[in-house]
PDB file of N, CA and C in Angstrom:
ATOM      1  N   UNK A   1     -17.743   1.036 -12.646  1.00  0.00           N
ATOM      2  CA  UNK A   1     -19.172   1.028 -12.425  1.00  0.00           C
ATOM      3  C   UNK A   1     -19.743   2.433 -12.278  1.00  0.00           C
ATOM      4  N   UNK A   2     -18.570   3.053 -12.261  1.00  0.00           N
ATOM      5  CA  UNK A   2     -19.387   4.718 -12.205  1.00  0.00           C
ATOM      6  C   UNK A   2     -19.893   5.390 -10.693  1.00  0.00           C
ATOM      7  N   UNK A   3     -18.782   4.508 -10.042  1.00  0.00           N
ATOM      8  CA  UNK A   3     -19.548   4.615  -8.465  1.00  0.00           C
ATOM      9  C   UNK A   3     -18.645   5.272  -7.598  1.00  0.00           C
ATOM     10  N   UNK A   4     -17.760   6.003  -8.371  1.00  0.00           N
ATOM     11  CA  UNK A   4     -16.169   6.955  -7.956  1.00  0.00           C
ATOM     12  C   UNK A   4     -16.812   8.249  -8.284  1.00  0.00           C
ATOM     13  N   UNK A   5     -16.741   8.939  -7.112  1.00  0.00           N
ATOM     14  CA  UNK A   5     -16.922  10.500  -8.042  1.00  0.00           C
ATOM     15  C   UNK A   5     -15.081  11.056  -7.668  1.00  0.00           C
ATOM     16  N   UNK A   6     -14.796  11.329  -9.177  1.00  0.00           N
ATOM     17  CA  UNK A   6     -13.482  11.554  -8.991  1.00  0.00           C
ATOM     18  C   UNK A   6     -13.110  12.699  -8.521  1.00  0.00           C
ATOM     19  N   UNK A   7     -13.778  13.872  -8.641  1.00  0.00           N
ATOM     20  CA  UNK A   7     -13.933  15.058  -7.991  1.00  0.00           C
ATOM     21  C   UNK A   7     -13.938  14.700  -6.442  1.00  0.00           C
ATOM     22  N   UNK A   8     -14.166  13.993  -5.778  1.00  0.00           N
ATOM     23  CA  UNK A   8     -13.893  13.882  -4.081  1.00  0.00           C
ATOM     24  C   UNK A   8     -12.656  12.176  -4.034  1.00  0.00           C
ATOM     25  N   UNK A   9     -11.778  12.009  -4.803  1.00  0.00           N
ATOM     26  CA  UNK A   9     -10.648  10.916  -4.790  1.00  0.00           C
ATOM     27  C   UNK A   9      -9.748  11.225  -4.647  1.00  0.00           C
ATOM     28  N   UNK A  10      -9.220  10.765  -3.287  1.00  0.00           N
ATOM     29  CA  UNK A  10      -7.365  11.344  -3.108  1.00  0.00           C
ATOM     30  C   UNK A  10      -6.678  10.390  -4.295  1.00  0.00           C
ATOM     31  N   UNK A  11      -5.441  10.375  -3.529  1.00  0.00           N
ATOM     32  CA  UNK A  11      -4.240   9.903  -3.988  1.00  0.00           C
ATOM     33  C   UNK A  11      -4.079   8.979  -2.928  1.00  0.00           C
ATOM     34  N   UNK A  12      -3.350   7.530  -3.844  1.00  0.00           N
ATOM     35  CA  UNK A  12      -3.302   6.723  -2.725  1.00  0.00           C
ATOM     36  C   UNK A  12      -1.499   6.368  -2.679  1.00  0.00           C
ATOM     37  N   UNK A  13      -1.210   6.336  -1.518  1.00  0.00           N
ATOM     38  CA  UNK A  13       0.010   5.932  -1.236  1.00  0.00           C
ATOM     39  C   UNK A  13      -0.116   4.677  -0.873  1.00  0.00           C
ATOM     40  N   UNK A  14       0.781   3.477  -1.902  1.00  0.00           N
ATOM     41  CA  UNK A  14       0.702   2.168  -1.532  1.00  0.00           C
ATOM     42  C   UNK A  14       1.842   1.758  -0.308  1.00  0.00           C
ATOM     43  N   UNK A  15       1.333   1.157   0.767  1.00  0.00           N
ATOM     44  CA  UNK A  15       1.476   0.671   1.892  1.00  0.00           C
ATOM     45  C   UNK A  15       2.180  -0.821   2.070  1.00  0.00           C
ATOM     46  N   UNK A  16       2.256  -1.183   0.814  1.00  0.00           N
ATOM     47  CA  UNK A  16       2.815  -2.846   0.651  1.00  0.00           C
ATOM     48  C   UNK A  16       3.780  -3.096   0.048  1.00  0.00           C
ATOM     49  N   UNK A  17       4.750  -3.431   0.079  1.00  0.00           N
ATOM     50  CA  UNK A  17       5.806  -3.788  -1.293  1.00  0.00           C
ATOM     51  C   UNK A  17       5.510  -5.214  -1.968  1.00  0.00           C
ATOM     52  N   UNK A  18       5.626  -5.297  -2.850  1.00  0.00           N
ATOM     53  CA  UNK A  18       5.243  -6.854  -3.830  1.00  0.00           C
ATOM     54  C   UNK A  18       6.675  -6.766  -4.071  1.00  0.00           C
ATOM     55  N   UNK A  19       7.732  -7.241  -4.334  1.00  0.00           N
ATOM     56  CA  UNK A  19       8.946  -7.774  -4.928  1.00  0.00           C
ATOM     57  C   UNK A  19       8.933  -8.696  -6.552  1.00  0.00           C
ATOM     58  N   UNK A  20       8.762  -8.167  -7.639  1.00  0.00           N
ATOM     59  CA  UNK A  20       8.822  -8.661  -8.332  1.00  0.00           C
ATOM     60  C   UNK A  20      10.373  -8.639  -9.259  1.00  0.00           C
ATOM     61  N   UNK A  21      10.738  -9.982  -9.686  1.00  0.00           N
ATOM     62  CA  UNK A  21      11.697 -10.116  -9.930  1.00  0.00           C
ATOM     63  C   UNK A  21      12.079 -11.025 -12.123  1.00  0.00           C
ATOM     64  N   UNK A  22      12.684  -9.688 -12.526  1.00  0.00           N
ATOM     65  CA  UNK A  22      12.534 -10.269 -13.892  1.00  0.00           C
ATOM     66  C   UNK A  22      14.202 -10.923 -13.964  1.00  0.00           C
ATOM     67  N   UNK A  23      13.908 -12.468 -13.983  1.00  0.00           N
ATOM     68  CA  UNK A  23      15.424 -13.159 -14.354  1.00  0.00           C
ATOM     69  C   UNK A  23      15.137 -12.772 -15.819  1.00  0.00           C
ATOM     70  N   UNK A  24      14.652 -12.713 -16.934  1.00  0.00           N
ATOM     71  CA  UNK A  24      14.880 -12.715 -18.587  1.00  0.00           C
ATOM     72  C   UNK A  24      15.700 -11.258 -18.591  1.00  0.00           C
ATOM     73  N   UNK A  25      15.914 -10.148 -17.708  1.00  0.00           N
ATOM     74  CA  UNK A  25      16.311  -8.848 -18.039  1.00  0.00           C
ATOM     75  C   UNK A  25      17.680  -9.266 -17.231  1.00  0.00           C
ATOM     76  N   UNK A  26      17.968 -10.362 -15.971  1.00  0.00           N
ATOM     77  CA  UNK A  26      19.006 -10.155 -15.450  1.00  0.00           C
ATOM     78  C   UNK A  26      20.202 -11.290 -16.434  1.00  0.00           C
ATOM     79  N   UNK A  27      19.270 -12.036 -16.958  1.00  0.00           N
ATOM     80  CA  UNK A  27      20.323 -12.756 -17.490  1.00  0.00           C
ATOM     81  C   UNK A  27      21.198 -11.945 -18.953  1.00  0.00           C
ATOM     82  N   UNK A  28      19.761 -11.152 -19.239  1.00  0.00           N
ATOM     83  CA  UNK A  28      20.255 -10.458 -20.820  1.00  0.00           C
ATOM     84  C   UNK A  28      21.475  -9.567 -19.822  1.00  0.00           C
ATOM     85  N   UNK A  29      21.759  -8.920 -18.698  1.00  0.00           N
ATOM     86  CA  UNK A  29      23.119  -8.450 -18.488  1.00  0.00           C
ATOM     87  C   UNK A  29      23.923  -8.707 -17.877  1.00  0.00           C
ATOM     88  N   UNK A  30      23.832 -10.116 -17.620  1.00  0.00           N
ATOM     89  CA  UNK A  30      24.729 -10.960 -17.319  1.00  0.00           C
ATOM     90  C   UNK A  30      25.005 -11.122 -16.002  1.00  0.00           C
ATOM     91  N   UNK A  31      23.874 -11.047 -15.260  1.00  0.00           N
ATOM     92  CA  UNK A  31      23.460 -11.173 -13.896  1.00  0.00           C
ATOM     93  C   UNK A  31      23.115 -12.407 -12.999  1.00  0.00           C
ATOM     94  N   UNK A  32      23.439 -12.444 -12.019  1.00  0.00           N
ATOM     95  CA  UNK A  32      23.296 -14.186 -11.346  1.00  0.00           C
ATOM     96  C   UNK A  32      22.495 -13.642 -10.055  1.00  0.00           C
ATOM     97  N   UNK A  33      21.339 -14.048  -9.699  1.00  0.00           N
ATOM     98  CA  UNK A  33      20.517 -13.671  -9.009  1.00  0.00           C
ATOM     99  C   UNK A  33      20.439 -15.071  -8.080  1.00  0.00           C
ATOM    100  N   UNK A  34      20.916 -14.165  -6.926  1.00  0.00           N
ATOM    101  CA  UNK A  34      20.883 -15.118  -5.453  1.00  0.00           C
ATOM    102  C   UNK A  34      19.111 -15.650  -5.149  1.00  0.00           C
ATOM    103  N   UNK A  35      19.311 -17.253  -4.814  1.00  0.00           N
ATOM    104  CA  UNK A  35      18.003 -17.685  -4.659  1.00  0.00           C
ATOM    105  C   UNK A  35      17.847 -16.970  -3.341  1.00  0.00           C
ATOM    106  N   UNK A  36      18.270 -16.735  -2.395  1.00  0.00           N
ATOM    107  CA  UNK A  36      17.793 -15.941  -1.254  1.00  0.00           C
ATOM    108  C   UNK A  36      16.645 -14.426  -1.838  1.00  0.00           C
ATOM    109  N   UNK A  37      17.047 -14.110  -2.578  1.00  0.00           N
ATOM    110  CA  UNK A  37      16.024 -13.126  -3.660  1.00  0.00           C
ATOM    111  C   UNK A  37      14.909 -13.365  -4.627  1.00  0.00           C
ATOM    112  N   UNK A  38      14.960 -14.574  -4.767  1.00  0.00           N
ATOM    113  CA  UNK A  38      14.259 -15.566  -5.967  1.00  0.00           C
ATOM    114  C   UNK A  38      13.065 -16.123  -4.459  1.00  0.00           C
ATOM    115  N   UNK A  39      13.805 -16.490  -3.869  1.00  0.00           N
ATOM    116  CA  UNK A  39      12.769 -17.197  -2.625  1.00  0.00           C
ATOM    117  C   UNK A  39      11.609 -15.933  -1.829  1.00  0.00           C
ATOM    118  N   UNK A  40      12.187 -14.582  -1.777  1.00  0.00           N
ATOM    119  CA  UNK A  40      11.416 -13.611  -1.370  1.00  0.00           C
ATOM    120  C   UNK A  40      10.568 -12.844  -2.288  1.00  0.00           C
ATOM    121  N   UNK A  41      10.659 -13.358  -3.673  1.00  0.00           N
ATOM    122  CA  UNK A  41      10.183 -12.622  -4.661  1.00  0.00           C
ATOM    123  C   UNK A  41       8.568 -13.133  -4.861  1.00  0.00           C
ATOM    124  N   UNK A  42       7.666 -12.380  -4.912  1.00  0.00           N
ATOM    125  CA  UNK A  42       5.881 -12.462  -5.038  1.00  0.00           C
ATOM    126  C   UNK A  42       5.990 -12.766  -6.376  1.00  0.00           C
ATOM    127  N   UNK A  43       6.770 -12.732  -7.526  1.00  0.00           N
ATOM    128  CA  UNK A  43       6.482 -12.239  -8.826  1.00  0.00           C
ATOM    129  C   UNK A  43       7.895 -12.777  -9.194  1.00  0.00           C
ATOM    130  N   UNK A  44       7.549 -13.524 -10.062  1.00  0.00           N
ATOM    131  CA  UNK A  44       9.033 -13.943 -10.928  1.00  0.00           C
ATOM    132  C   UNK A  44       8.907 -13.794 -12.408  1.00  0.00           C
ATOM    133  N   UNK A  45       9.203 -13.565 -13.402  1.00  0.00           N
ATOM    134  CA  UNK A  45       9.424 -13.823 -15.190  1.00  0.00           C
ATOM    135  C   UNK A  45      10.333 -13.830 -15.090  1.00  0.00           C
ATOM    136  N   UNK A  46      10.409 -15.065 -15.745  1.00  0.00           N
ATOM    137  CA  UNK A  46      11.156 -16.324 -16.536  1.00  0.00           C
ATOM    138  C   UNK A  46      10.676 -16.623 -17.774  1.00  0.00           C
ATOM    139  N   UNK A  47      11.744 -17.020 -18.540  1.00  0.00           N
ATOM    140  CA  UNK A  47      11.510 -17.598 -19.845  1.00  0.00           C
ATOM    141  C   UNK A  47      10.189 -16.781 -20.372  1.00  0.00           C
ATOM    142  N   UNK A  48       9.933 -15.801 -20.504  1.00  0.00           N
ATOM    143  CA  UNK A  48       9.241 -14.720 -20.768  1.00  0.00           C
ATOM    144  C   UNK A  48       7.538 -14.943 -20.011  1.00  0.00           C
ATOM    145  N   UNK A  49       7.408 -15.850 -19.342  1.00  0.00           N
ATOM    146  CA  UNK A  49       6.577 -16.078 -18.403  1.00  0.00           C
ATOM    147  C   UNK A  49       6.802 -15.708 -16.932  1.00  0.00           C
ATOM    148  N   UNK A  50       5.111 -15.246 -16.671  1.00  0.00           N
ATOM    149  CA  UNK A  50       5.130 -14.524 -14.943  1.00  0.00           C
ATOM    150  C   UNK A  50       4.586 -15.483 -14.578  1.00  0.00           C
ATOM    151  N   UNK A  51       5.064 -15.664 -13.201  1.00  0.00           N
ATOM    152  CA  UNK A  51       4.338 -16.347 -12.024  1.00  0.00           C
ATOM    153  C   UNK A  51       4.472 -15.735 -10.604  1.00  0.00           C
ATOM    154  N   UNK A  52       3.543 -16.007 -10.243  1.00  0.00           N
ATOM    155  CA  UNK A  52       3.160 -15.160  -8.265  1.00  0.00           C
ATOM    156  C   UNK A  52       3.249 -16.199  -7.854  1.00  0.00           C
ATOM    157  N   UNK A  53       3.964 -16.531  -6.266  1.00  0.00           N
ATOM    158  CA  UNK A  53       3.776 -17.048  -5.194  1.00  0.00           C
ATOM    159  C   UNK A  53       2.453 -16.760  -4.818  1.00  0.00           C
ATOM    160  N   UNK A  54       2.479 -18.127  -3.990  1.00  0.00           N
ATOM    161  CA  UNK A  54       1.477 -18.928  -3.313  1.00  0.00           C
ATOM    162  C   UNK A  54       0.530 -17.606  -2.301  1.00  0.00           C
ATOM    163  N   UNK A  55       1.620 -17.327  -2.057  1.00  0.00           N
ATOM    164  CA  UNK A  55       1.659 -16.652  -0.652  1.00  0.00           C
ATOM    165  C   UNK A  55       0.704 -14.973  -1.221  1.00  0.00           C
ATOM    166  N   UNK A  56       0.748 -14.467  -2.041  1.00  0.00           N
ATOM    167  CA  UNK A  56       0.629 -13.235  -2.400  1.00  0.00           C
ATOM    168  C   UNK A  56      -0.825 -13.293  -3.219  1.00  0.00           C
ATOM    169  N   UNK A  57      -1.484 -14.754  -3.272  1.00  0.00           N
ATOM    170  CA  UNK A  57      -2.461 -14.838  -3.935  1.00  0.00           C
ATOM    171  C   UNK A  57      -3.709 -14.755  -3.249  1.00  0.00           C
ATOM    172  N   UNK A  58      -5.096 -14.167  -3.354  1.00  0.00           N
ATOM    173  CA  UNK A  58      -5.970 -13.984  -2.559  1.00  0.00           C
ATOM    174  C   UNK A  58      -7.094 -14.287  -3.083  1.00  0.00           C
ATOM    175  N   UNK A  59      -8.117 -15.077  -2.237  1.00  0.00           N
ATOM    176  CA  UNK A  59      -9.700 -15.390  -2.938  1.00  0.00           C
ATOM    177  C   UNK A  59     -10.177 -14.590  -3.509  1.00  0.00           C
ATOM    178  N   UNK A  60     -10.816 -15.007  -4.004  1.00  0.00           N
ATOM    179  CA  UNK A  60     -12.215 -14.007  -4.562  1.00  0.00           C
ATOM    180  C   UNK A  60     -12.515 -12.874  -3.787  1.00  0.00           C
ATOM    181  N   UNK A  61     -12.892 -13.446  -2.698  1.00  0.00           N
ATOM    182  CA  UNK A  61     -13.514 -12.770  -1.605  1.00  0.00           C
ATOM    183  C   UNK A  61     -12.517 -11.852  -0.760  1.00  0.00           C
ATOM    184  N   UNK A  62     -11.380 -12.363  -0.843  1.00  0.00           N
ATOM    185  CA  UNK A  62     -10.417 -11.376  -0.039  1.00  0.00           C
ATOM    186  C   UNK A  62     -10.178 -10.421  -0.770  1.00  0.00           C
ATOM    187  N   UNK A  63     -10.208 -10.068  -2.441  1.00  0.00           N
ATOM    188  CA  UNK A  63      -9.737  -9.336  -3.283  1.00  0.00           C
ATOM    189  C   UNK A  63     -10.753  -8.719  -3.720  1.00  0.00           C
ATOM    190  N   UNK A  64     -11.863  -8.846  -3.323  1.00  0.00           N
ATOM    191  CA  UNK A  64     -13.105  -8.169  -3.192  1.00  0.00           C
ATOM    192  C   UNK A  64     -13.148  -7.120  -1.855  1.00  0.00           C
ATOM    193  N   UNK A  65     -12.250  -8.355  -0.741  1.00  0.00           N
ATOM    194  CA  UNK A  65     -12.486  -7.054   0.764  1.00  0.00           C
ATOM    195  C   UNK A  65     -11.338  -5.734   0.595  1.00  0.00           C
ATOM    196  N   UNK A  66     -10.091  -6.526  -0.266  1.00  0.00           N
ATOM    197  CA  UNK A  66      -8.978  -5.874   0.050  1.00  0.00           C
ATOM    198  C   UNK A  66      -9.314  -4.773  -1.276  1.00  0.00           C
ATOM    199  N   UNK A  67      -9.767  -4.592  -1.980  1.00  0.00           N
ATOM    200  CA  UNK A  67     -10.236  -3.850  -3.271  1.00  0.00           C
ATOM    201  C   UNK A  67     -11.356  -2.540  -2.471  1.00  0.00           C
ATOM    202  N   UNK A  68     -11.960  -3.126  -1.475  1.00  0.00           N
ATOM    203  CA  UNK A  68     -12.821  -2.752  -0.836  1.00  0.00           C
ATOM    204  C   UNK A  68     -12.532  -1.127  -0.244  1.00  0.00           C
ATOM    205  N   UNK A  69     -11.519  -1.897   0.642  1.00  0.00           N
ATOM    206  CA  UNK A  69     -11.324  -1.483   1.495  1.00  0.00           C
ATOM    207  C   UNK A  69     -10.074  -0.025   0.741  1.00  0.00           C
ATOM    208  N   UNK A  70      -9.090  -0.402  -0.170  1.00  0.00           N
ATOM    209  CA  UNK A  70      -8.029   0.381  -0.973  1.00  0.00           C
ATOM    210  C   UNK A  70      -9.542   1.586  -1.495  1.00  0.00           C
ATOM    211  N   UNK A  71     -10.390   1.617  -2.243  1.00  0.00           N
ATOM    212  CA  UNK A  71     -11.408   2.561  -2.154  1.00  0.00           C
ATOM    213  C   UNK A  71     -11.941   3.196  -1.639  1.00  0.00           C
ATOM    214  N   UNK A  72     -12.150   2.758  -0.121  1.00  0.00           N
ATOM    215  CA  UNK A  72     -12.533   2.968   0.890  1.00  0.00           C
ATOM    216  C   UNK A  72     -11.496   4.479   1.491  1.00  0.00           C
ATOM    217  N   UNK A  73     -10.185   4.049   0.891  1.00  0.00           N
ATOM    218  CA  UNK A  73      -9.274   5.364   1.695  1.00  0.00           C
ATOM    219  C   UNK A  73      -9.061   6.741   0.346  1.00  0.00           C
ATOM    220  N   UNK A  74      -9.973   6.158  -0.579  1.00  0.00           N
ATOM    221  CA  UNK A  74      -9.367   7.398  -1.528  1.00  0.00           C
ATOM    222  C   UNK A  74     -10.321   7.971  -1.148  1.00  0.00           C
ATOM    223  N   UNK A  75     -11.447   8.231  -0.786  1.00  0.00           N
ATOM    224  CA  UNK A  75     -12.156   8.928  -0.286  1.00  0.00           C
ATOM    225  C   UNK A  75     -11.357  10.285  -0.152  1.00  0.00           C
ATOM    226  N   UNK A  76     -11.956  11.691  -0.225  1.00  0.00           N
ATOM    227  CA  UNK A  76     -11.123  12.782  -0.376  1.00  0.00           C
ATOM    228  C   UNK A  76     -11.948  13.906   0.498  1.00  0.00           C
ATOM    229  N   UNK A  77     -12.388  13.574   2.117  1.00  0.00           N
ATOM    230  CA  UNK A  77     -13.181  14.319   2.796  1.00  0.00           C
ATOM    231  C   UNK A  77     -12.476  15.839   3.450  1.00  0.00           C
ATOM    232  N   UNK A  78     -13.506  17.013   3.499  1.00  0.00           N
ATOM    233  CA  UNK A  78     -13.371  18.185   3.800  1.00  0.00           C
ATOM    234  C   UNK A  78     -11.544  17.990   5.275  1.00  0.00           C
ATOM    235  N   UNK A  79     -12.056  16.967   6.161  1.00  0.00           N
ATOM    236  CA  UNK A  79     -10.880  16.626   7.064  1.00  0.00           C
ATOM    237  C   UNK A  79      -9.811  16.111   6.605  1.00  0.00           C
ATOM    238  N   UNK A  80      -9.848  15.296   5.457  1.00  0.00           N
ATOM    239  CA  UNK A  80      -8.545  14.545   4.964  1.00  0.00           C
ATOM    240  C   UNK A  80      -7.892  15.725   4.147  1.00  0.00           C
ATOM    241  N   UNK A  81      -8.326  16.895   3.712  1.00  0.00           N
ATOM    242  CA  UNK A  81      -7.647  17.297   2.812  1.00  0.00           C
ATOM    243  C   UNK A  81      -6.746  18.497   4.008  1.00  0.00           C
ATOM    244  N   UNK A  82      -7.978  18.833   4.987  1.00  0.00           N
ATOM    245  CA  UNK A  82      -7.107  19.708   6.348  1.00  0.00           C
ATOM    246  C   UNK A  82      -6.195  18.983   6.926  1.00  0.00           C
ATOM    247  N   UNK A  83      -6.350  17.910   7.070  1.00  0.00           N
ATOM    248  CA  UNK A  83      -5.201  17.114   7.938  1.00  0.00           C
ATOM    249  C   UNK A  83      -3.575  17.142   7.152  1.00  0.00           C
ATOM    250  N   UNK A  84      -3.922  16.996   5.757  1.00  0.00           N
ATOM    251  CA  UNK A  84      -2.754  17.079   4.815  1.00  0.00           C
ATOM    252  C   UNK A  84      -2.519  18.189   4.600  1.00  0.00           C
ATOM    253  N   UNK A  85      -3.371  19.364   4.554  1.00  0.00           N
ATOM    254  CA  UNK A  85      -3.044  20.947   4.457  1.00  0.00           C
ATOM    255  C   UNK A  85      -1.686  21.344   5.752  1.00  0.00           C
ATOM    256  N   UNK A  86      -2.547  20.876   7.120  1.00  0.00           N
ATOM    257  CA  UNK A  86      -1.598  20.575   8.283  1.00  0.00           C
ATOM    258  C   UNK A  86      -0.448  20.357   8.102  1.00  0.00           C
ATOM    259  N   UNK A  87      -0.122  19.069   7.447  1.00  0.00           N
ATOM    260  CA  UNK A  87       0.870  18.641   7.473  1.00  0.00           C
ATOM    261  C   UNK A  87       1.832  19.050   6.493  1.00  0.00           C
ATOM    262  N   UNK A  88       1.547  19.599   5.504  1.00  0.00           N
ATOM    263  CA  UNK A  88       2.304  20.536   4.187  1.00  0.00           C
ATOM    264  C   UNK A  88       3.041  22.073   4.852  1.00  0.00           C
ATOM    265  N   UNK A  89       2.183  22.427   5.619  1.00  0.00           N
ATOM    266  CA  UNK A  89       2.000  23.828   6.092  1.00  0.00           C
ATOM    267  C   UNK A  89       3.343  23.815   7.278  1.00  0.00           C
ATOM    268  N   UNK A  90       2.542  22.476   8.257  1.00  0.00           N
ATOM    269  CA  UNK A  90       4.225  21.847   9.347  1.00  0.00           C
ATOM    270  C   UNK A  90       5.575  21.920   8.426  1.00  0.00           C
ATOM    271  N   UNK A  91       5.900  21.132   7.088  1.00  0.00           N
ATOM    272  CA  UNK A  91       6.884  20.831   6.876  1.00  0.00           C
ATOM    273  C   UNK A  91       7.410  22.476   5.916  1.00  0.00           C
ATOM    274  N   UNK A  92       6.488  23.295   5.477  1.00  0.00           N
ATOM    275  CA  UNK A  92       7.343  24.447   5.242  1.00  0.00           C
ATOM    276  C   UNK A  92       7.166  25.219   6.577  1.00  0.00           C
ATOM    277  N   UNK A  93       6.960  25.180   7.839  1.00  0.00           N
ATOM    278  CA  UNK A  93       7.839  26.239   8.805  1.00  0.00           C
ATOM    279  C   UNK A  93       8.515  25.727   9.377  1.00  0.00           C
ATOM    280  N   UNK A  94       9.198  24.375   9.284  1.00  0.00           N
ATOM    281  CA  UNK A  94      10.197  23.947   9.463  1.00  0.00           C
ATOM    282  C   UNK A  94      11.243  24.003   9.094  1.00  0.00           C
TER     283      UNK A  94
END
């Protein structure tokens, strides 16, 4: 929408793991994949089809807040970039 000025956009470090799991690549090497892994997986392809759990799926409206809000932190203010200067600066006089 043109509503990013990319000139002030960090970098975002994702905070979540999704587990996605391709059985069509484990079977091509001859791999047997424990359902204990199959049961924790957000993301499965199979038979060259994807599917997401139940669990990992979000309304409209939540994927509107949670979209929201992931924008909300790229923000790239005069303090966010000192706070990370800080912290660059800590780990080389260490």
């Amino acid at each position: 929408r043109g509503e990013i000025d990319i000139a002030a956009t960090g970098y975002s470090r994702q905070t979540t793991n999704l587990l996605a799991v391709n059985v069509d690549a484990a079977a091509t090497i001859g791999l047997e994949l424990p359902q204990s892994l199959l049961d924790r997986a957000g993301i499965i392809i199979e038979d060259g089809a994807e599917s997401m759990a139940a669990s990992t799926m979000l309304s409209e409206d939540e994927q509107a807040e949670a979209d929201a809000a992931f924008l909300a932190g790229l923000e790239c203010t005069e303090e966010r970039i000192a706070e990370q200067q800080a912290i660059l600066d800590a780990a080389v006089d260490s």
